[in-house]
Structure formats: C-alpha cells, structure tokens
PDB file of N, CA and C in Angstrom:
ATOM      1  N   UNK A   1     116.544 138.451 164.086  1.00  0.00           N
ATOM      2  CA  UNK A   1     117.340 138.428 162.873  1.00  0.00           C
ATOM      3  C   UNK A   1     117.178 137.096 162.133  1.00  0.00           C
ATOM      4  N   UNK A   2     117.182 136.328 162.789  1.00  0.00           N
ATOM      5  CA  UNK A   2     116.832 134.711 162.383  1.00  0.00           C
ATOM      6  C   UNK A   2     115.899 134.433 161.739  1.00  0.00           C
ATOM      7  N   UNK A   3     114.605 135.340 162.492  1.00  0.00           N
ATOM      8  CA  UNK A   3     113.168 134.967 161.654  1.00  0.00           C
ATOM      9  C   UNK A   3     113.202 135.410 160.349  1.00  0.00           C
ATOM     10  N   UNK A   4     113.383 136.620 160.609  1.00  0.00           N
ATOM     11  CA  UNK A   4     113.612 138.003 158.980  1.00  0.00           C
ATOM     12  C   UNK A   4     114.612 137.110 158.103  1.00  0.00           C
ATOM     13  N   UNK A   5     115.481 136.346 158.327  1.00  0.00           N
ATOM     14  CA  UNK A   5     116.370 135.646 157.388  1.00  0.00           C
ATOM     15  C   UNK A   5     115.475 134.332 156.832  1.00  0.00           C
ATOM     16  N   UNK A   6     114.874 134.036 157.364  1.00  0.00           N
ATOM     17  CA  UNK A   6     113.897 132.730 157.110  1.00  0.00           C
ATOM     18  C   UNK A   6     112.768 133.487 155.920  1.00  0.00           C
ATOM     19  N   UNK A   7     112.254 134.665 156.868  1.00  0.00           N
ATOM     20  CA  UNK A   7     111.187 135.202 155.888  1.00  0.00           C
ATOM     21  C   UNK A   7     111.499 135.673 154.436  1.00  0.00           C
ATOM     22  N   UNK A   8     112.877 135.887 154.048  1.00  0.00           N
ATOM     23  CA  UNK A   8     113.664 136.276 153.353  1.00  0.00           C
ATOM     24  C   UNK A   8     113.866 135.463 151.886  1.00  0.00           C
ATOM     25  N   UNK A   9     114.263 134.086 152.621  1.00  0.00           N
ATOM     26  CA  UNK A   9     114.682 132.710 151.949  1.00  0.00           C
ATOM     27  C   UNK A   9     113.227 132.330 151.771  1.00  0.00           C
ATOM     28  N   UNK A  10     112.271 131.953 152.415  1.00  0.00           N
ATOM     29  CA  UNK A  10     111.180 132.012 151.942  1.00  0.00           C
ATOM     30  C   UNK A  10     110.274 132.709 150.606  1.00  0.00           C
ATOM     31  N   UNK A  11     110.752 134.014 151.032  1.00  0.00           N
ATOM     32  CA  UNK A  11     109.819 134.773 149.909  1.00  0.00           C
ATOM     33  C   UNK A  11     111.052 134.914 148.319  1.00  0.00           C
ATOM     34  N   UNK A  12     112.055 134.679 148.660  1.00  0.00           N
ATOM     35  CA  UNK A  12     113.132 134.437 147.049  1.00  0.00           C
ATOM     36  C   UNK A  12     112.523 132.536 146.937  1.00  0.00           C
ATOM     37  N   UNK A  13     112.169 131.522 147.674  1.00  0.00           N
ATOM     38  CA  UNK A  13     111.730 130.670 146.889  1.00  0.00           C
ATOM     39  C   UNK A  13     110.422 130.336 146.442  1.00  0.00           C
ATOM     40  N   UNK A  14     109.348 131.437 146.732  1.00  0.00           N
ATOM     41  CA  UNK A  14     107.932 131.800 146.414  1.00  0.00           C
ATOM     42  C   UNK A  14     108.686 132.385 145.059  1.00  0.00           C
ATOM     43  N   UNK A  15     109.471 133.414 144.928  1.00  0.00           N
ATOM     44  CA  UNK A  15     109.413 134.313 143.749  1.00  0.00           C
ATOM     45  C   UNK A  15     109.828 133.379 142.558  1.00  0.00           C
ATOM     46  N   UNK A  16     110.824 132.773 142.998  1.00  0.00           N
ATOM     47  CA  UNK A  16     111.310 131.907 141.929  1.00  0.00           C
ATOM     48  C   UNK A  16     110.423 130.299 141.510  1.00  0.00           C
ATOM     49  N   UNK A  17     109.835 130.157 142.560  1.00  0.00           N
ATOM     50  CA  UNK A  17     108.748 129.154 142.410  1.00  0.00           C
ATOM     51  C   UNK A  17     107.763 129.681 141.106  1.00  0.00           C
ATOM     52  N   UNK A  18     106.930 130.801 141.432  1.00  0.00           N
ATOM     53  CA  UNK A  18     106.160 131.177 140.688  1.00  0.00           C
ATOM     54  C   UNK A  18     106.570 131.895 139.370  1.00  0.00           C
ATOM     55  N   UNK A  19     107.880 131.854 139.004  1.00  0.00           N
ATOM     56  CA  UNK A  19     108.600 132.384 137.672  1.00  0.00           C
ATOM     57  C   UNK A  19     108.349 131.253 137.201  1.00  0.00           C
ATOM     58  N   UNK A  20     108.642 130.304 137.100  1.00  0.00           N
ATOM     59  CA  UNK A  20     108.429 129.379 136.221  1.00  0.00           C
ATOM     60  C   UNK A  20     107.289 128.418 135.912  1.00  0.00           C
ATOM     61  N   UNK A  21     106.048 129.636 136.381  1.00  0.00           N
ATOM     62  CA  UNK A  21     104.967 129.060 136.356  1.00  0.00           C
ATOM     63  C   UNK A  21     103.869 130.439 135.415  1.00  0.00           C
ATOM     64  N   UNK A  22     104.609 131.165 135.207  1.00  0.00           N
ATOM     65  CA  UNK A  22     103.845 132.246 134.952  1.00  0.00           C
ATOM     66  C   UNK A  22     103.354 132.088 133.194  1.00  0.00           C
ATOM     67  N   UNK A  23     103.765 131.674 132.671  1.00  0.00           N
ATOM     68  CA  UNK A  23     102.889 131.639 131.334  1.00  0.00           C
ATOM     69  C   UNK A  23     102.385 130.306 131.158  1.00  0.00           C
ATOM     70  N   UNK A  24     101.018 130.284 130.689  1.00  0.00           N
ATOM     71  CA  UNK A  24     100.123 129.556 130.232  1.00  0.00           C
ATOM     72  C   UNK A  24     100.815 128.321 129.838  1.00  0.00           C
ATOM     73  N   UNK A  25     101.544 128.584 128.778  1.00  0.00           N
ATOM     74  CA  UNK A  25     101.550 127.383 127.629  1.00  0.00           C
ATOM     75  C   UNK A  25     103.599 127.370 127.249  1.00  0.00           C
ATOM     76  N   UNK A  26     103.657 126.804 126.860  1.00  0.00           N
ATOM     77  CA  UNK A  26     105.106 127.163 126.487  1.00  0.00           C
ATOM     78  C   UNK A  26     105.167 126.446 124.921  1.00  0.00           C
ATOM     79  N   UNK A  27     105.701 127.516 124.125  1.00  0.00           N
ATOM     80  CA  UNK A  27     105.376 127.370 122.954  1.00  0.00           C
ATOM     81  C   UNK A  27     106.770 127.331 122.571  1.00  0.00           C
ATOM     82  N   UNK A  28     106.776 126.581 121.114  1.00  0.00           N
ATOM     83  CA  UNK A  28     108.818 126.973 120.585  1.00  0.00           C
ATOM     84  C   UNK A  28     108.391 125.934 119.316  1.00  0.00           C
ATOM     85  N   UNK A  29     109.488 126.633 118.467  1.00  0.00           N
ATOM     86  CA  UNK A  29     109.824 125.864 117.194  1.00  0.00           C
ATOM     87  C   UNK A  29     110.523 124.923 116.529  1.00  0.00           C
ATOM     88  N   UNK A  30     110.359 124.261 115.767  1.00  0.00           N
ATOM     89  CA  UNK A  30     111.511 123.526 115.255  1.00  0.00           C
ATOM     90  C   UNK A  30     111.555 123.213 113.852  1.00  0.00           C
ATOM     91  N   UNK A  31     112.524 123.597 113.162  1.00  0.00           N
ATOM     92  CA  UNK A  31     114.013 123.936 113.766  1.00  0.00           C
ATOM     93  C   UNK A  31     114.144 125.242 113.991  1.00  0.00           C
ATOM     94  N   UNK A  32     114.956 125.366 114.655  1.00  0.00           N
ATOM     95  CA  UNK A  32     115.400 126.748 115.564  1.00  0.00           C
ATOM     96  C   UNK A  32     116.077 127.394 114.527  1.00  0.00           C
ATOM     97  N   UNK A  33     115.633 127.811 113.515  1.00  0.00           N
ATOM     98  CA  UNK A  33     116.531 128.526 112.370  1.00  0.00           C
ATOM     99  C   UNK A  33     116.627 130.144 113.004  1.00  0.00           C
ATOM    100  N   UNK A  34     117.627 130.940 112.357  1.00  0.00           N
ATOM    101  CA  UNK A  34     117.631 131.984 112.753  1.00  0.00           C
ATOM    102  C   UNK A  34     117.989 132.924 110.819  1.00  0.00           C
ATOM    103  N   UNK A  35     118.573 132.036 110.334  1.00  0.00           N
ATOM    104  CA  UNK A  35     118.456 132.972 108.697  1.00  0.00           C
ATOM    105  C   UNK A  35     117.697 131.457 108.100  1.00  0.00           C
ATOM    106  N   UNK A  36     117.204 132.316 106.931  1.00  0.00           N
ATOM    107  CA  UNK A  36     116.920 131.217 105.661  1.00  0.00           C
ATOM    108  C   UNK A  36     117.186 132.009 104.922  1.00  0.00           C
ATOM    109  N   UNK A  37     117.276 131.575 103.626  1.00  0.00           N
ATOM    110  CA  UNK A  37     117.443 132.095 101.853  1.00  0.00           C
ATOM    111  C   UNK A  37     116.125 133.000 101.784  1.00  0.00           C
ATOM    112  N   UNK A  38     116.330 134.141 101.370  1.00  0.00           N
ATOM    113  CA  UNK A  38     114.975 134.829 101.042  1.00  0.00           C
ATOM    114  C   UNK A  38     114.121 134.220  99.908  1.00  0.00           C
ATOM    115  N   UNK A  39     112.728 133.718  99.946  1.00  0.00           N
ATOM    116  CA  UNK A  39     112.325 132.978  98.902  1.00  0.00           C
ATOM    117  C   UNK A  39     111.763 131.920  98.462  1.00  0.00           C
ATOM    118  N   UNK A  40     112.351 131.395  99.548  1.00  0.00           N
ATOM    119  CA  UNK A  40     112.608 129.776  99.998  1.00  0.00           C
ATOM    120  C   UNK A  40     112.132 128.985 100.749  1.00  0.00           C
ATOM    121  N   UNK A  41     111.142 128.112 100.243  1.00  0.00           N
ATOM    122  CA  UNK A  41     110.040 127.701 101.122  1.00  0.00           C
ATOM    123  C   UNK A  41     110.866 126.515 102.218  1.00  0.00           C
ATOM    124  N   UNK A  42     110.214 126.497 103.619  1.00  0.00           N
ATOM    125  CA  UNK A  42     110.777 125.965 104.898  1.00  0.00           C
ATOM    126  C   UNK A  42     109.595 125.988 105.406  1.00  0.00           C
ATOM    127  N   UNK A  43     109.439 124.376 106.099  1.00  0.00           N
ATOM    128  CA  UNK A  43     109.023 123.688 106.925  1.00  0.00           C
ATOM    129  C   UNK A  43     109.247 124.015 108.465  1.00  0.00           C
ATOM    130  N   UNK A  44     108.224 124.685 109.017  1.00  0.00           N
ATOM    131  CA  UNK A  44     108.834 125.001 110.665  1.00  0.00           C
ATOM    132  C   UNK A  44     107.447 124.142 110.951  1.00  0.00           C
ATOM    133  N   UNK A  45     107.667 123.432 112.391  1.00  0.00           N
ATOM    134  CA  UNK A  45     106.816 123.073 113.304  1.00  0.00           C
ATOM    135  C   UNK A  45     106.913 123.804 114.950  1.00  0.00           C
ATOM    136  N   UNK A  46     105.383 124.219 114.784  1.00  0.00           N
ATOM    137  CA  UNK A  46     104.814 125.102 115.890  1.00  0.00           C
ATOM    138  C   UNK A  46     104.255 123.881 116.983  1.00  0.00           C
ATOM    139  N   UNK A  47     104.794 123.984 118.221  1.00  0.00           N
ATOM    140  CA  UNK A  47     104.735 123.261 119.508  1.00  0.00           C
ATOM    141  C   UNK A  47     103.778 123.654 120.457  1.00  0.00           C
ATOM    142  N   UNK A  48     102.852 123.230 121.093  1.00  0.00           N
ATOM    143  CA  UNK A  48     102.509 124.423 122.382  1.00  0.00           C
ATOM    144  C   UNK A  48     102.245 122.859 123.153  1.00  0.00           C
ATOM    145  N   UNK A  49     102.767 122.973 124.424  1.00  0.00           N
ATOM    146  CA  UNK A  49     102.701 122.279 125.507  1.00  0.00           C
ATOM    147  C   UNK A  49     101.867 123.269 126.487  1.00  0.00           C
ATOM    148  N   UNK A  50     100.764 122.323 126.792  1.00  0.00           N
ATOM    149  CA  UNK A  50     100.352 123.262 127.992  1.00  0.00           C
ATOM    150  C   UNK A  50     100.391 122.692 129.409  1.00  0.00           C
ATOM    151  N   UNK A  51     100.036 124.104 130.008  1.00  0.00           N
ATOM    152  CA  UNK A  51      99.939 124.057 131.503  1.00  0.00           C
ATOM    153  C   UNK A  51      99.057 123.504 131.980  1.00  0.00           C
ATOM    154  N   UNK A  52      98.112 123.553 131.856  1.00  0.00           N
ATOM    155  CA  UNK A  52      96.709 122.980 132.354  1.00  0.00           C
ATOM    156  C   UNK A  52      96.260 121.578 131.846  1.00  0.00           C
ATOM    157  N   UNK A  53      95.869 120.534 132.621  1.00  0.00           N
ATOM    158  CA  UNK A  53      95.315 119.462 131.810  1.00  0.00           C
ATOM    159  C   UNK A  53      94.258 119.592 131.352  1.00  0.00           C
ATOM    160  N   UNK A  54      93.244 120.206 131.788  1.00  0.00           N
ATOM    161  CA  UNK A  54      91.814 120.672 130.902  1.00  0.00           C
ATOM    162  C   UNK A  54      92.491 122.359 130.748  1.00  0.00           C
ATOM    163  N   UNK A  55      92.769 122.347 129.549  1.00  0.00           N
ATOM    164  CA  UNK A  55      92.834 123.974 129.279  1.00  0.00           C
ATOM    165  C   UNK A  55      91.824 124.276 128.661  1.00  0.00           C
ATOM    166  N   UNK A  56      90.721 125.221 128.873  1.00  0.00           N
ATOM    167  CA  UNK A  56      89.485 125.681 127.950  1.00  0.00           C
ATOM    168  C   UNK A  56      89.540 126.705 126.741  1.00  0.00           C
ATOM    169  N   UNK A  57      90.774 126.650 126.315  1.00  0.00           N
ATOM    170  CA  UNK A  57      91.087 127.146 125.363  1.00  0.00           C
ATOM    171  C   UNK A  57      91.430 126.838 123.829  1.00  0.00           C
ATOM    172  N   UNK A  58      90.541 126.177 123.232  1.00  0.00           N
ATOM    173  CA  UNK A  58      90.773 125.219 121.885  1.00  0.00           C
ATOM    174  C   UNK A  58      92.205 125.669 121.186  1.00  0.00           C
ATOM    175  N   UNK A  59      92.750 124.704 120.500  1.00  0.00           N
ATOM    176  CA  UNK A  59      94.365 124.396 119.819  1.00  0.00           C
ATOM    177  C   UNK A  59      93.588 125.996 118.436  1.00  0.00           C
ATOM    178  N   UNK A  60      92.511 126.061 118.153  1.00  0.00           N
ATOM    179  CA  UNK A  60      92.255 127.269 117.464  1.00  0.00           C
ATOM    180  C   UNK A  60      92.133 128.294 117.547  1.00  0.00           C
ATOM    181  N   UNK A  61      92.201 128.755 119.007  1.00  0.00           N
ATOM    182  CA  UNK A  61      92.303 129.922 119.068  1.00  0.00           C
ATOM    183  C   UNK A  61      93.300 130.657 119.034  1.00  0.00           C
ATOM    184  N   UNK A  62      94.458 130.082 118.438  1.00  0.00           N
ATOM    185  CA  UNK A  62      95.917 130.258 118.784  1.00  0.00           C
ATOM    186  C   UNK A  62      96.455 131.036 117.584  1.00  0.00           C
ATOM    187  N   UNK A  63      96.671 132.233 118.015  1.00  0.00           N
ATOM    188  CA  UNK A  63      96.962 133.201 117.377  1.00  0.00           C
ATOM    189  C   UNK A  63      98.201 132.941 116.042  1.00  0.00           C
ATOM    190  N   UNK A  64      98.384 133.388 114.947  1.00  0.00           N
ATOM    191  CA  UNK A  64      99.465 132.750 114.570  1.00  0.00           C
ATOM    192  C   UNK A  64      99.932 134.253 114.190  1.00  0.00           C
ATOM    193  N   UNK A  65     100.593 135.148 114.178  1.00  0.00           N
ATOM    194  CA  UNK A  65     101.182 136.460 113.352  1.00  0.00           C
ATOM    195  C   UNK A  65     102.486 136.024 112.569  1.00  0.00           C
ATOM    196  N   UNK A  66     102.333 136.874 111.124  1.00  0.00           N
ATOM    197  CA  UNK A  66     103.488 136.948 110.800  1.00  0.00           C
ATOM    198  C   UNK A  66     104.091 138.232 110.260  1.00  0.00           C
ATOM    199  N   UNK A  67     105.154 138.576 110.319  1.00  0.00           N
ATOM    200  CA  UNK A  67     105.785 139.704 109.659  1.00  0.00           C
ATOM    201  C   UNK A  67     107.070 139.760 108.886  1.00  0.00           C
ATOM    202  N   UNK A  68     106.816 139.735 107.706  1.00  0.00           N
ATOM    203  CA  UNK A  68     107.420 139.447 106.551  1.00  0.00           C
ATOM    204  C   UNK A  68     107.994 138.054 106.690  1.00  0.00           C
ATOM    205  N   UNK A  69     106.745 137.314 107.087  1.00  0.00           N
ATOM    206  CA  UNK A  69     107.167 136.082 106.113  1.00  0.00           C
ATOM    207  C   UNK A  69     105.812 135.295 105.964  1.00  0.00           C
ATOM    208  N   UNK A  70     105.621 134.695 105.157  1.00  0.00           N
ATOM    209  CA  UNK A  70     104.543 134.383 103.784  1.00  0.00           C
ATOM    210  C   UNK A  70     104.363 132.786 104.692  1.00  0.00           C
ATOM    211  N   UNK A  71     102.957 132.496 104.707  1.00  0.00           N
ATOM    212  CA  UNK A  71     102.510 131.238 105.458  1.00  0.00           C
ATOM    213  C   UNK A  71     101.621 130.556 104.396  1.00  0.00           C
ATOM    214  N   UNK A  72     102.651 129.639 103.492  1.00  0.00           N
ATOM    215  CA  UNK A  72     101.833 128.968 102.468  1.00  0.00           C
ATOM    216  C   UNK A  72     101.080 128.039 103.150  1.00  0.00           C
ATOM    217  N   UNK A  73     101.463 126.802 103.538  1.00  0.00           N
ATOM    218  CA  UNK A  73     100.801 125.746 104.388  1.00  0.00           C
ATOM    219  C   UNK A  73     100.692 125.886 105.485  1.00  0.00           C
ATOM    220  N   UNK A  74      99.091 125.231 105.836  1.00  0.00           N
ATOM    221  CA  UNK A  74      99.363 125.518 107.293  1.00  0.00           C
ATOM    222  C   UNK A  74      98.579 123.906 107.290  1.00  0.00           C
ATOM    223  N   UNK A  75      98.777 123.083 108.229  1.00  0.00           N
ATOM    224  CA  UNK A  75      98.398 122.010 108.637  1.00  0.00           C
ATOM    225  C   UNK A  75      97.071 122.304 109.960  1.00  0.00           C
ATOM    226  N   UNK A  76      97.112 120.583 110.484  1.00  0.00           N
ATOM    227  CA  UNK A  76      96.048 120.775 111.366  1.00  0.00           C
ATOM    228  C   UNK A  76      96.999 120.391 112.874  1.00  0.00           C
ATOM    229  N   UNK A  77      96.405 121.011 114.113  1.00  0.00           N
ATOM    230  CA  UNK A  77      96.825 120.840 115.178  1.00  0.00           C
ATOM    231  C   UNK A  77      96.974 119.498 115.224  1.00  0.00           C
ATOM    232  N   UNK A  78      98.151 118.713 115.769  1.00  0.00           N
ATOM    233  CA  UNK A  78      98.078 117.019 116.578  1.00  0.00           C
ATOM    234  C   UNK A  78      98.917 117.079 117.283  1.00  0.00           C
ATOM    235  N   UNK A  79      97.788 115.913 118.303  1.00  0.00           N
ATOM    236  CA  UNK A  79      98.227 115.729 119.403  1.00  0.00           C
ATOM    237  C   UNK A  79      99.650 114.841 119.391  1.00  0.00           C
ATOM    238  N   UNK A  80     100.396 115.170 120.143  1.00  0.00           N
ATOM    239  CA  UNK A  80     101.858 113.887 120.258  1.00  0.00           C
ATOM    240  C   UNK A  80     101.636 113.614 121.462  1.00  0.00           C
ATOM    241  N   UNK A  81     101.427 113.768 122.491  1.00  0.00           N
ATOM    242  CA  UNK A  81     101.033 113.294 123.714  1.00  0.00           C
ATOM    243  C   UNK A  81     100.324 113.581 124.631  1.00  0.00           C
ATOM    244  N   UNK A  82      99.809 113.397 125.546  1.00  0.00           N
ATOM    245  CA  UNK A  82      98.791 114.020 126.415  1.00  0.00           C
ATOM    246  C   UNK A  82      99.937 115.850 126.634  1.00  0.00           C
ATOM    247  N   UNK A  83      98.971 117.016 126.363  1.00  0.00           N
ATOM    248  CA  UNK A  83      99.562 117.815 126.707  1.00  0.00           C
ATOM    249  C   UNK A  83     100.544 118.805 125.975  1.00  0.00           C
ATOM    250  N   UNK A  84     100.782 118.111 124.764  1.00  0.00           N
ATOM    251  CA  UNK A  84     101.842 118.340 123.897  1.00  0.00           C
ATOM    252  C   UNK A  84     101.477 118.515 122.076  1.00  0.00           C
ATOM    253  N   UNK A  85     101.095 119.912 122.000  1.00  0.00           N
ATOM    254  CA  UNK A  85     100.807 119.740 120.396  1.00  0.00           C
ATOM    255  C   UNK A  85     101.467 120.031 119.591  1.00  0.00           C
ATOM    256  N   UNK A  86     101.344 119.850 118.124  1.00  0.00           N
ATOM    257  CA  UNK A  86     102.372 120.536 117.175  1.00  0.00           C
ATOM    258  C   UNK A  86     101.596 120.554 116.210  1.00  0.00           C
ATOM    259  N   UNK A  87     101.527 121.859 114.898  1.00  0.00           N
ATOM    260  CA  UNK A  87     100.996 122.113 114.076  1.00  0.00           C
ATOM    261  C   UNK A  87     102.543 122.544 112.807  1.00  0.00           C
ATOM    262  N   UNK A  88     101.939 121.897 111.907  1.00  0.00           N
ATOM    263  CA  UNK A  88     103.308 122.029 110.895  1.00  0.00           C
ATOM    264  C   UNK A  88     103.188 122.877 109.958  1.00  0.00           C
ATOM    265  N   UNK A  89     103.342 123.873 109.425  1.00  0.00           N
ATOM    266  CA  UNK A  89     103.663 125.124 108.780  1.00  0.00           C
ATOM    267  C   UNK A  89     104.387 125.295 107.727  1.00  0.00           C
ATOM    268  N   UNK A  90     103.945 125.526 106.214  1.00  0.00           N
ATOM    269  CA  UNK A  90     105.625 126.451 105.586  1.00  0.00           C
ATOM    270  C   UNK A  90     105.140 127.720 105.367  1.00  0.00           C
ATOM    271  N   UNK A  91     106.610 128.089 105.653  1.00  0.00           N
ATOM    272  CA  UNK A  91     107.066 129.373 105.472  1.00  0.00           C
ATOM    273  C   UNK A  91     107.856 130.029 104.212  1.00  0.00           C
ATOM    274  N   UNK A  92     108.243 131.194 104.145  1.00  0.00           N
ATOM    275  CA  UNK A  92     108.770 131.606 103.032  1.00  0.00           C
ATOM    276  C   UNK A  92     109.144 133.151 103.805  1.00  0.00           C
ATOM    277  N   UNK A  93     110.481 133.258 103.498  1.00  0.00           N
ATOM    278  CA  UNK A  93     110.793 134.688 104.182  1.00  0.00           C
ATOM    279  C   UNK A  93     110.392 135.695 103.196  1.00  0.00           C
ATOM    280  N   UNK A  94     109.647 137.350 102.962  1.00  0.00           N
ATOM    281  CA  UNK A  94     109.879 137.763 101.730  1.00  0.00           C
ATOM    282  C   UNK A  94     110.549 139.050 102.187  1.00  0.00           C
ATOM    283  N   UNK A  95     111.290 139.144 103.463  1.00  0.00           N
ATOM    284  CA  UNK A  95     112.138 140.668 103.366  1.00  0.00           C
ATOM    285  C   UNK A  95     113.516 140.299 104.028  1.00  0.00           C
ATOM    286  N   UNK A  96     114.145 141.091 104.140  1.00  0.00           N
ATOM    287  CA  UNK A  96     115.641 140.515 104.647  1.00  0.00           C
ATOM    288  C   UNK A  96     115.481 140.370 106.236  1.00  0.00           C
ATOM    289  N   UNK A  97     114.619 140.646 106.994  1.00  0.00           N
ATOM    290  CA  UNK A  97     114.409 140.427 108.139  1.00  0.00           C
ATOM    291  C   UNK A  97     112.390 140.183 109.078  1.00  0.00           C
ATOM    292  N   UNK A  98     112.639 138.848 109.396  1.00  0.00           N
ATOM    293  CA  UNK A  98     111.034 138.511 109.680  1.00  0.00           C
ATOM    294  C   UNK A  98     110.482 137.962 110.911  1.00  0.00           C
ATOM    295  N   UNK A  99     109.321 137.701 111.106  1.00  0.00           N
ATOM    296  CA  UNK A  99     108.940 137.415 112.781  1.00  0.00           C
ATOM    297  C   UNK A  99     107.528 136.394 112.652  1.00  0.00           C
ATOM    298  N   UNK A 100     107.746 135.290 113.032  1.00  0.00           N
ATOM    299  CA  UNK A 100     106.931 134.465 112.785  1.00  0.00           C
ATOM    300  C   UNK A 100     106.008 134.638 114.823  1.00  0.00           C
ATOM    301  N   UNK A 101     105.137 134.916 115.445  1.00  0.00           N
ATOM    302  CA  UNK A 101     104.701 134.821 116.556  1.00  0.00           C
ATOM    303  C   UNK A 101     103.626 134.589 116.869  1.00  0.00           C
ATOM    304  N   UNK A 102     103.402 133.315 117.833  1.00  0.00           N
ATOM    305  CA  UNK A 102     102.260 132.761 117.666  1.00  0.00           C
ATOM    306  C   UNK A 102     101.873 132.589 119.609  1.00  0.00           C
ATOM    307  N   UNK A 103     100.743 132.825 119.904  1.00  0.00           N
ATOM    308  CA  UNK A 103     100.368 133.598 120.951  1.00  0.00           C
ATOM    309  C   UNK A 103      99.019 132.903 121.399  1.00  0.00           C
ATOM    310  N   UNK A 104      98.865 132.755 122.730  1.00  0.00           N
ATOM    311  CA  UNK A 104      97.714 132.115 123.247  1.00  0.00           C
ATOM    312  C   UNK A 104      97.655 133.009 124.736  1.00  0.00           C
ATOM    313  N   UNK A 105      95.947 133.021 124.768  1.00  0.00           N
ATOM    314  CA  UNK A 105      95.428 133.980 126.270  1.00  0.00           C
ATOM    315  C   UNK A 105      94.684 132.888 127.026  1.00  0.00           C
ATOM    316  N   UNK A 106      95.436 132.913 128.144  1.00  0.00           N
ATOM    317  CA  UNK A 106      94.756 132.493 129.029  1.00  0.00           C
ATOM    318  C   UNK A 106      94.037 132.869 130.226  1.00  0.00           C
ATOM    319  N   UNK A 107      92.784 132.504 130.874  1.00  0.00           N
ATOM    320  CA  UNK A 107      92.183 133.395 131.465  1.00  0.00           C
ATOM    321  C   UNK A 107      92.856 133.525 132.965  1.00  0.00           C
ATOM    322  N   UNK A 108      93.442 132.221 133.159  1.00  0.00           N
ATOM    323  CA  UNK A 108      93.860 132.068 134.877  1.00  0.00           C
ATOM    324  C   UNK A 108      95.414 132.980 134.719  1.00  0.00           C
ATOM    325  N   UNK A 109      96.539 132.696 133.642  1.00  0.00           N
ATOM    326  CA  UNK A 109      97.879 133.107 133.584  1.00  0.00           C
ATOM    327  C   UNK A 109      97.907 134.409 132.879  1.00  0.00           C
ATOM    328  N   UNK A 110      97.238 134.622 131.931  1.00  0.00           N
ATOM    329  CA  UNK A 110      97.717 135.685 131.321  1.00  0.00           C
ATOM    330  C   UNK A 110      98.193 135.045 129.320  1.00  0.00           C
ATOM    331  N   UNK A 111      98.528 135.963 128.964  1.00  0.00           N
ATOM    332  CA  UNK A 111      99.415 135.818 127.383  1.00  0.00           C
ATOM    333  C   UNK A 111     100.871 135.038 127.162  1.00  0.00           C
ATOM    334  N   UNK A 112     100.634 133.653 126.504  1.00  0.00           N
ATOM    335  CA  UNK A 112     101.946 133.220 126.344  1.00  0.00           C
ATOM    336  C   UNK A 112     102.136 133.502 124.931  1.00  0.00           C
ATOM    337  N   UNK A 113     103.484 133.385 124.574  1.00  0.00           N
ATOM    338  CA  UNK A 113     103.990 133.924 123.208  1.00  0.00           C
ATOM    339  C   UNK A 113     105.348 133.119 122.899  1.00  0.00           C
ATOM    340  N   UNK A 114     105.309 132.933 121.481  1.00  0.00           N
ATOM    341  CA  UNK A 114     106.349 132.261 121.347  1.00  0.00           C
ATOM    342  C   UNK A 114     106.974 132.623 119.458  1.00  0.00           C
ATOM    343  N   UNK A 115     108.383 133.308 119.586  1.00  0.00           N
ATOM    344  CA  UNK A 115     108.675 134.286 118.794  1.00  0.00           C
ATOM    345  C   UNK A 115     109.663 133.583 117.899  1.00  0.00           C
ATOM    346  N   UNK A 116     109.511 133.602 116.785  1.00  0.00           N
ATOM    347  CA  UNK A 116     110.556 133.016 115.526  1.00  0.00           C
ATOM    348  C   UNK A 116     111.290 134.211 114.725  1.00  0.00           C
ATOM    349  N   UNK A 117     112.044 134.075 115.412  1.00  0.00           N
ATOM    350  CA  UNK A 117     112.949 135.827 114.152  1.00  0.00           C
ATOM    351  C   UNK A 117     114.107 135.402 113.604  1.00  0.00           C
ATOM    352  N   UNK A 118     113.682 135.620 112.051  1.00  0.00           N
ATOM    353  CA  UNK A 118     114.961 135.095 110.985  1.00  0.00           C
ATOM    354  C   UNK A 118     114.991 136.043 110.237  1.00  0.00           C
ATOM    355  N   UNK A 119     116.277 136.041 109.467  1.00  0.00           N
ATOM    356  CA  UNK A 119     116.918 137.061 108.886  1.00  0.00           C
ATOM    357  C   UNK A 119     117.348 136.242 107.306  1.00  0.00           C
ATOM    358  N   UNK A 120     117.841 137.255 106.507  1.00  0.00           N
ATOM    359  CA  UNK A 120     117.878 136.767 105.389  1.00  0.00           C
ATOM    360  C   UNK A 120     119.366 135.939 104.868  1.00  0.00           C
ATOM    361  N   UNK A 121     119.649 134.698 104.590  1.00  0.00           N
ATOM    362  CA  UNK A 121     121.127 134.404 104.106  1.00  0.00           C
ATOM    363  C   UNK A 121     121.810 135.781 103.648  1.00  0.00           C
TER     364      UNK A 121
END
C-alpha cells in the first residue's frame, strides 16, 4: 500500500511538472484590454517569451490572425532580453466583437497561442 501511494504522489508530480511545460512559447499582451471604442486606433504590444534558448523558429514565422479587427501598424520584432520579445502593433476594432491571435509551432512542443478578445465600448 505504501509503494502504490508513493507511485501515486509521484506520477501527480510528473503530471503537474510537465503542465507547465507544455507549450512552446508563452505569448500575452499589453495592455490587457478587453473593450475599446469601435474605430479607434490602439496600440497593443505582442510578447513571446520562449522556451528554448536556441529556438529554430525565427520571431517571423509567427503567425499573427485577426478577426474583426484591422492591423494598421505593425512594427519589427525586439529583443528586451535574452529570451523575451515584443513586437508593437495598432489596432482598430471594426465589429462589436474581435480576436486578435497570434500563434507559433513548434517542432519538439507542439502549437502555442496567445488570444486577445475585445468587444466594443
């Protein structure tokens, strides 16, 4: 009974070990808006920190989607620190509800994704 309880506690801190290892890159925005004014041009900056110190995956291959909302500027990838990029963006919402998602494949992890959904004032 002892062992099976060990093997137990073991395999819940394998599972949870490897949850927070499972996507590639970890991507997120700023600012964390959730409405804007329909119309209305906004400044978001796109983040991707990665997992890997040699990732073989160039800062360009990085998917950008949008749905209903309008990507006037788009800047160039920079670096802020070893590991840590940000690319600066405006936006413009043009429907009362939109999805900014920007997405990278990796060959060892799999698809990371990182989702912006705003709604209209």
């Amino acid at each position: 009974m002892k062992k099976l309880h060990k093997i137990l506690v073991l395999g819940m801190i394998m599972l949870v070990g490897s949850t927070t290892l499972i996507f590639p890159c970890h991507i997120y925005f700023e600012p964390k808006i959730k409405t804007l004014q329909q119309g209305k041009e906004v400044e978001v900056t796109i983040y991707v920190k990665l997992e890997h110190r040699r990732c073989d995956i160039p800062l360009d291959a990085t998917v950008i989607e949008a749905e209903n909302i309008a990507i006037k500027e788009k800047g160039n990838w920079e670096e802020i620190k070893k590991g840590l990029y940000k690319l600066n963006i405006k936006i413009i919402l043009t429907a009362a509800k939109g999805e900014l998602r920007v997405i990278r494949e990796c060959e060892k992890k799999g698809i990371s994704e990182g989702i912006l959904e705003v709604t209209a004032e």
